[in-house]
N, C-alpha and C. Protein backbone atom coordinates (compact mmCIF):
# COMPACT_ATOMS: atom_id res chain seq x y z
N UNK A 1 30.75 -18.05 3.15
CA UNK A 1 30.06 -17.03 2.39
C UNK A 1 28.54 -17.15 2.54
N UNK A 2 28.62 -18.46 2.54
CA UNK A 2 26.60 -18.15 2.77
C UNK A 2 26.24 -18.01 3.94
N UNK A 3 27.16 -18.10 5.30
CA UNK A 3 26.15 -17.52 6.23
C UNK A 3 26.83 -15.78 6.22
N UNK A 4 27.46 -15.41 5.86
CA UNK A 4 27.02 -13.86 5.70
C UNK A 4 25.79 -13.59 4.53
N UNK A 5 25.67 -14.62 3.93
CA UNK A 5 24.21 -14.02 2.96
C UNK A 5 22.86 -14.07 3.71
N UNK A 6 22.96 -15.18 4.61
CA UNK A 6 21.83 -15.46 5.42
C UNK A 6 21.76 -14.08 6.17
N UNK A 7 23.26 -13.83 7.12
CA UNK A 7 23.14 -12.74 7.47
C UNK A 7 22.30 -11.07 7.22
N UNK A 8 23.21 -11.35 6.07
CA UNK A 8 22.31 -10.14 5.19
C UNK A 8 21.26 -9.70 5.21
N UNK A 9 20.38 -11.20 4.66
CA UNK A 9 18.78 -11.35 4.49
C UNK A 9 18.24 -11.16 5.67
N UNK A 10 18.64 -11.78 6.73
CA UNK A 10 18.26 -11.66 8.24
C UNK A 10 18.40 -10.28 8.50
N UNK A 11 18.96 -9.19 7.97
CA UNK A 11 19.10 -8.32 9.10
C UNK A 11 18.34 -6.85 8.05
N UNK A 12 18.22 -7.79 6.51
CA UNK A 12 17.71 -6.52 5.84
C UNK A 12 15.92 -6.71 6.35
N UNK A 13 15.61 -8.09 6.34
CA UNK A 13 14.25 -8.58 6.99
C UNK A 13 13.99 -7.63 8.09
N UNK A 14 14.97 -7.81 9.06
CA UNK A 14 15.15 -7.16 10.22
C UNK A 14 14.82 -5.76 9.60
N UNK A 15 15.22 -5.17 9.60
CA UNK A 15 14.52 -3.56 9.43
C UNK A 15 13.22 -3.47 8.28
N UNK A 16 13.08 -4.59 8.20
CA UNK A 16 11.68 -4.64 7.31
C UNK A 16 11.18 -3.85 8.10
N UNK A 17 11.04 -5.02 8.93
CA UNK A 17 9.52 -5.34 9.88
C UNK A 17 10.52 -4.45 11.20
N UNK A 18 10.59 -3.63 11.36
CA UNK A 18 10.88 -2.26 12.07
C UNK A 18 10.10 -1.29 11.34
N UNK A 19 10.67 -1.05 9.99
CA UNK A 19 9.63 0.15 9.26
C UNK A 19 8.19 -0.54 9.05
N UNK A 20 8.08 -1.69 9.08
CA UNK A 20 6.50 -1.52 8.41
C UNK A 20 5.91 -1.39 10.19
N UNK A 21 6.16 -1.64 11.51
CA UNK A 21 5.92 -1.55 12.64
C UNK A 21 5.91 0.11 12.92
N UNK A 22 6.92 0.81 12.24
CA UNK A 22 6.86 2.40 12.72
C UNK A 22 5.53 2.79 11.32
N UNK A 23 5.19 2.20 10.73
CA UNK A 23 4.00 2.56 9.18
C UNK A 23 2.72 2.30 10.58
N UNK A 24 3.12 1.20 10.73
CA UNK A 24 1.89 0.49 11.37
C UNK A 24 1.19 1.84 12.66
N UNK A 25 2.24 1.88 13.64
CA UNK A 25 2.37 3.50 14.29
C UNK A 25 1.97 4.43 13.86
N UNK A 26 2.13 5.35 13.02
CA UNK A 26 1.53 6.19 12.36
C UNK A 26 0.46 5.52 12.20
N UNK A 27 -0.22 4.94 11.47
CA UNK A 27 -1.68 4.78 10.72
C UNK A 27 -2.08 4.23 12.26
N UNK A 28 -1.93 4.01 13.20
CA UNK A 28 -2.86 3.37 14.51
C UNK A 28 -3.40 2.28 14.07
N UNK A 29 -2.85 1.43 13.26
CA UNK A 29 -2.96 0.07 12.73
C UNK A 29 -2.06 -1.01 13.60
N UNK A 30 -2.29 -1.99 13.84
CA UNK A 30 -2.68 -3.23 14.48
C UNK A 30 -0.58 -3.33 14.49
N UNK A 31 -0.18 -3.16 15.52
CA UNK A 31 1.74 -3.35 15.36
C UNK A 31 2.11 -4.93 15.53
N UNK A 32 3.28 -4.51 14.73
CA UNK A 32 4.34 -6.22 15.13
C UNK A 32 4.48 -5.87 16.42
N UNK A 33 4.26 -7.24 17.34
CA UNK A 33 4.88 -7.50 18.99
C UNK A 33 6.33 -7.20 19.15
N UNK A 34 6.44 -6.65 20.03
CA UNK A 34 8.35 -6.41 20.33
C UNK A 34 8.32 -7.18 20.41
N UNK A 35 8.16 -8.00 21.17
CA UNK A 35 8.60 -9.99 21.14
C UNK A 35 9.68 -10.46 19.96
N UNK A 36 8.70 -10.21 18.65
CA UNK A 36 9.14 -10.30 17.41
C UNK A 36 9.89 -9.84 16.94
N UNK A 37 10.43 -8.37 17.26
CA UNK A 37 11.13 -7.67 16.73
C UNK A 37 12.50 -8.13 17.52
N UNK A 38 12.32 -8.26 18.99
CA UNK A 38 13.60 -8.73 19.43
C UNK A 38 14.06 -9.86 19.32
N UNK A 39 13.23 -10.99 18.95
CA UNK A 39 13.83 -12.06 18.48
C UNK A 39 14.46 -12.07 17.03
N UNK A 40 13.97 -11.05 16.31
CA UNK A 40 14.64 -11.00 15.17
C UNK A 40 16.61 -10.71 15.34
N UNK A 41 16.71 -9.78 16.15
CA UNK A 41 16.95 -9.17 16.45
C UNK A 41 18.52 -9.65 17.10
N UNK A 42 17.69 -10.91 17.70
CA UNK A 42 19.24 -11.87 18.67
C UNK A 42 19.20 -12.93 17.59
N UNK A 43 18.45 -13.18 17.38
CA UNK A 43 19.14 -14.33 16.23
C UNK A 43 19.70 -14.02 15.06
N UNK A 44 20.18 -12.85 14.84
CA UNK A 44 21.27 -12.18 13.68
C UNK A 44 21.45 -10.93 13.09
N UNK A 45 19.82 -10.47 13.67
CA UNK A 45 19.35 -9.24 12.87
C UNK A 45 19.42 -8.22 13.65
N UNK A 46 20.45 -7.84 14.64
CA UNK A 46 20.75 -6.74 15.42
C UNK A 46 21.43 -5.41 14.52
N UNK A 47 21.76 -5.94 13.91
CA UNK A 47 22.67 -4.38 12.58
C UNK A 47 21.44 -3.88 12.17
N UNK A 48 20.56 -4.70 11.66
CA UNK A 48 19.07 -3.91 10.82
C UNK A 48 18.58 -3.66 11.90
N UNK A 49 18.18 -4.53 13.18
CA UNK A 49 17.35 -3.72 14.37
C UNK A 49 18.01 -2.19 14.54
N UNK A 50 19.06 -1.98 14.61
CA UNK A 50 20.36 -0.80 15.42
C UNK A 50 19.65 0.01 14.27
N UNK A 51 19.92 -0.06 12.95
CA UNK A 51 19.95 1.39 11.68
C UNK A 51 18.74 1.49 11.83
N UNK A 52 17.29 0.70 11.73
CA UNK A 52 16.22 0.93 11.66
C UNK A 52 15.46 1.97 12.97
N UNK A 53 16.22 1.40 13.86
CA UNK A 53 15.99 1.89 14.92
C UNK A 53 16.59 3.96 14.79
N UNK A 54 17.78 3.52 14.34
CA UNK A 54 18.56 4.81 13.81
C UNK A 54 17.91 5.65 13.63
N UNK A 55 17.97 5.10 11.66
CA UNK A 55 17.11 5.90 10.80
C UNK A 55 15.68 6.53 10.35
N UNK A 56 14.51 5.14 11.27
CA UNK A 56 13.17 5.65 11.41
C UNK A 56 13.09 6.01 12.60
N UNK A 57 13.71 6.43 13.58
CA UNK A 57 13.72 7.08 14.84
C UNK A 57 12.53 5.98 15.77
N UNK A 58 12.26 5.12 15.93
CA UNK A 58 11.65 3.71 15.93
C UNK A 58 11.97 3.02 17.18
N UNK A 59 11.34 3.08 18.77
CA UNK A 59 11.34 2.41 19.56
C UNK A 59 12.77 2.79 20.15
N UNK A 60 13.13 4.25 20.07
CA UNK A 60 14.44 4.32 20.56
C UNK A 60 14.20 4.61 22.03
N UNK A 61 13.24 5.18 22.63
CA UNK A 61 12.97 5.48 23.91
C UNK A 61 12.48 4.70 24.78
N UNK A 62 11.45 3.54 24.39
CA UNK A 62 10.78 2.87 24.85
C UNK A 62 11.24 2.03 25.94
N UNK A 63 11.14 2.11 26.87
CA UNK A 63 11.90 0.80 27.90
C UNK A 63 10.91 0.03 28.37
N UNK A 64 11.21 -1.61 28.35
CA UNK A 64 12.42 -2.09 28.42
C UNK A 64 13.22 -2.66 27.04
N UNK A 65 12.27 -2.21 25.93
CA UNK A 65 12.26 -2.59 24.88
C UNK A 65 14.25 -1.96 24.00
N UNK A 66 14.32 -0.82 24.72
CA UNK A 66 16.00 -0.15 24.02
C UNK A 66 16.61 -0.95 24.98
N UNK A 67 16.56 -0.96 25.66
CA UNK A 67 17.46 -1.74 27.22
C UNK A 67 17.65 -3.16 26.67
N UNK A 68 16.69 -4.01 26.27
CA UNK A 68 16.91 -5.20 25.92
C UNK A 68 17.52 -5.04 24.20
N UNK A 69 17.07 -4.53 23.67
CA UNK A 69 18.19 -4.23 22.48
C UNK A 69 19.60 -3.82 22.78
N UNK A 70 20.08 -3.65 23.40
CA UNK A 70 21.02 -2.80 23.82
C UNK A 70 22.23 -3.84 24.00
N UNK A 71 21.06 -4.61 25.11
CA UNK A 71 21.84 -5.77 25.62
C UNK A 71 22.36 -7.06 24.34
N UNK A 72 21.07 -6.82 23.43
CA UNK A 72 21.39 -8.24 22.68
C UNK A 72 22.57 -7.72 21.61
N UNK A 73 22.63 -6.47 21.15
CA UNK A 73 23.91 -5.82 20.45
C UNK A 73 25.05 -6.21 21.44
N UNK A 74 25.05 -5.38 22.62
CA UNK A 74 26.12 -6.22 23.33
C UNK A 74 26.79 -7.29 23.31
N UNK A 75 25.89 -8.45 23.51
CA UNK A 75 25.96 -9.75 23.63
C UNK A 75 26.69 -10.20 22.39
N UNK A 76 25.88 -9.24 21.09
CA UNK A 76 26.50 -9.80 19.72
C UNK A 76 28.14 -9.23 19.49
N UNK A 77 28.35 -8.32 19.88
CA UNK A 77 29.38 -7.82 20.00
C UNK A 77 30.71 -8.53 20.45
N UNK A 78 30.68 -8.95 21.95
CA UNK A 78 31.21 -9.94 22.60
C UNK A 78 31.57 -10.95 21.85
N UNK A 79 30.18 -11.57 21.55
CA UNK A 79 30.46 -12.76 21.22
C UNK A 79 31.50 -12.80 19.51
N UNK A 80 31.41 -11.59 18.63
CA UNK A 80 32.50 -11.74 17.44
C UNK A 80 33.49 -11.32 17.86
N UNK A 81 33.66 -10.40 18.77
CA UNK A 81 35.32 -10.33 19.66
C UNK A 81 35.63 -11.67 20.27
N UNK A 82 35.10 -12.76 20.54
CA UNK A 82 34.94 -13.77 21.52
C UNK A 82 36.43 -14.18 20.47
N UNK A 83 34.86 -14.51 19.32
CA UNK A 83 35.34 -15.22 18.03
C UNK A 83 36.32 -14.72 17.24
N UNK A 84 36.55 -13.16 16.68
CA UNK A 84 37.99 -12.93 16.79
C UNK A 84 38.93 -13.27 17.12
N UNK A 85 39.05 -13.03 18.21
CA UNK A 85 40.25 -13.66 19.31
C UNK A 85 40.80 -14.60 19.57
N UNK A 86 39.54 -15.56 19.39
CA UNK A 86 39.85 -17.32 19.20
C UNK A 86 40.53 -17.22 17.81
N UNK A 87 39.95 -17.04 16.97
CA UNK A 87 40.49 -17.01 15.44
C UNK A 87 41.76 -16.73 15.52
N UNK A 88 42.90 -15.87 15.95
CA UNK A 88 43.91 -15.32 16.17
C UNK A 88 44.59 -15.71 16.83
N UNK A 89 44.56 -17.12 17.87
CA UNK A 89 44.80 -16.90 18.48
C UNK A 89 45.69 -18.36 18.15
């Protein structure tokens, strides 16, 4: 149970700092590094990267920046089917 809470926190963090980066955009104020955002991003916070990305319409075009999101959803994907499967198995 607590690492889905960590989860949580990680991924509501995660679309923090997506919207305050699309605030930052608008006002032509000083942005979070994609760097940052994608590391958020593979280390748990790919669900809040994905909706933020969604819902503030937020770095959806940008390449290589969607491409490498894309991939690390992927990756996360895999890897709980991995873990599914093992679980079941």
């Amino acid at each position: 149970m607590w690492l889905l809470a960590v989860l949580i926190g990680l991924n509501l963090w995660t679309f923090a700092e997506f919207a305050a980066d699309k605030r930052a955009a608008a006002r032509r104020e000083r942005r979070i590094p994609e760097r940052r955002l994608l590391l958020l991003a593979a280390v748990g916070g790919s669900v809040g990267a994905v909706a933020a990305q969604r819902l503030l319409r937020h770095e959806t075009a940008k390449q290589p920046f969607a491409a490498i999101l894309g991939g690390i959803v992927a990756a996360h994907a895999l890897g709980l089917a991995a873990l599914a499967l093992y679980r079941f198995m």
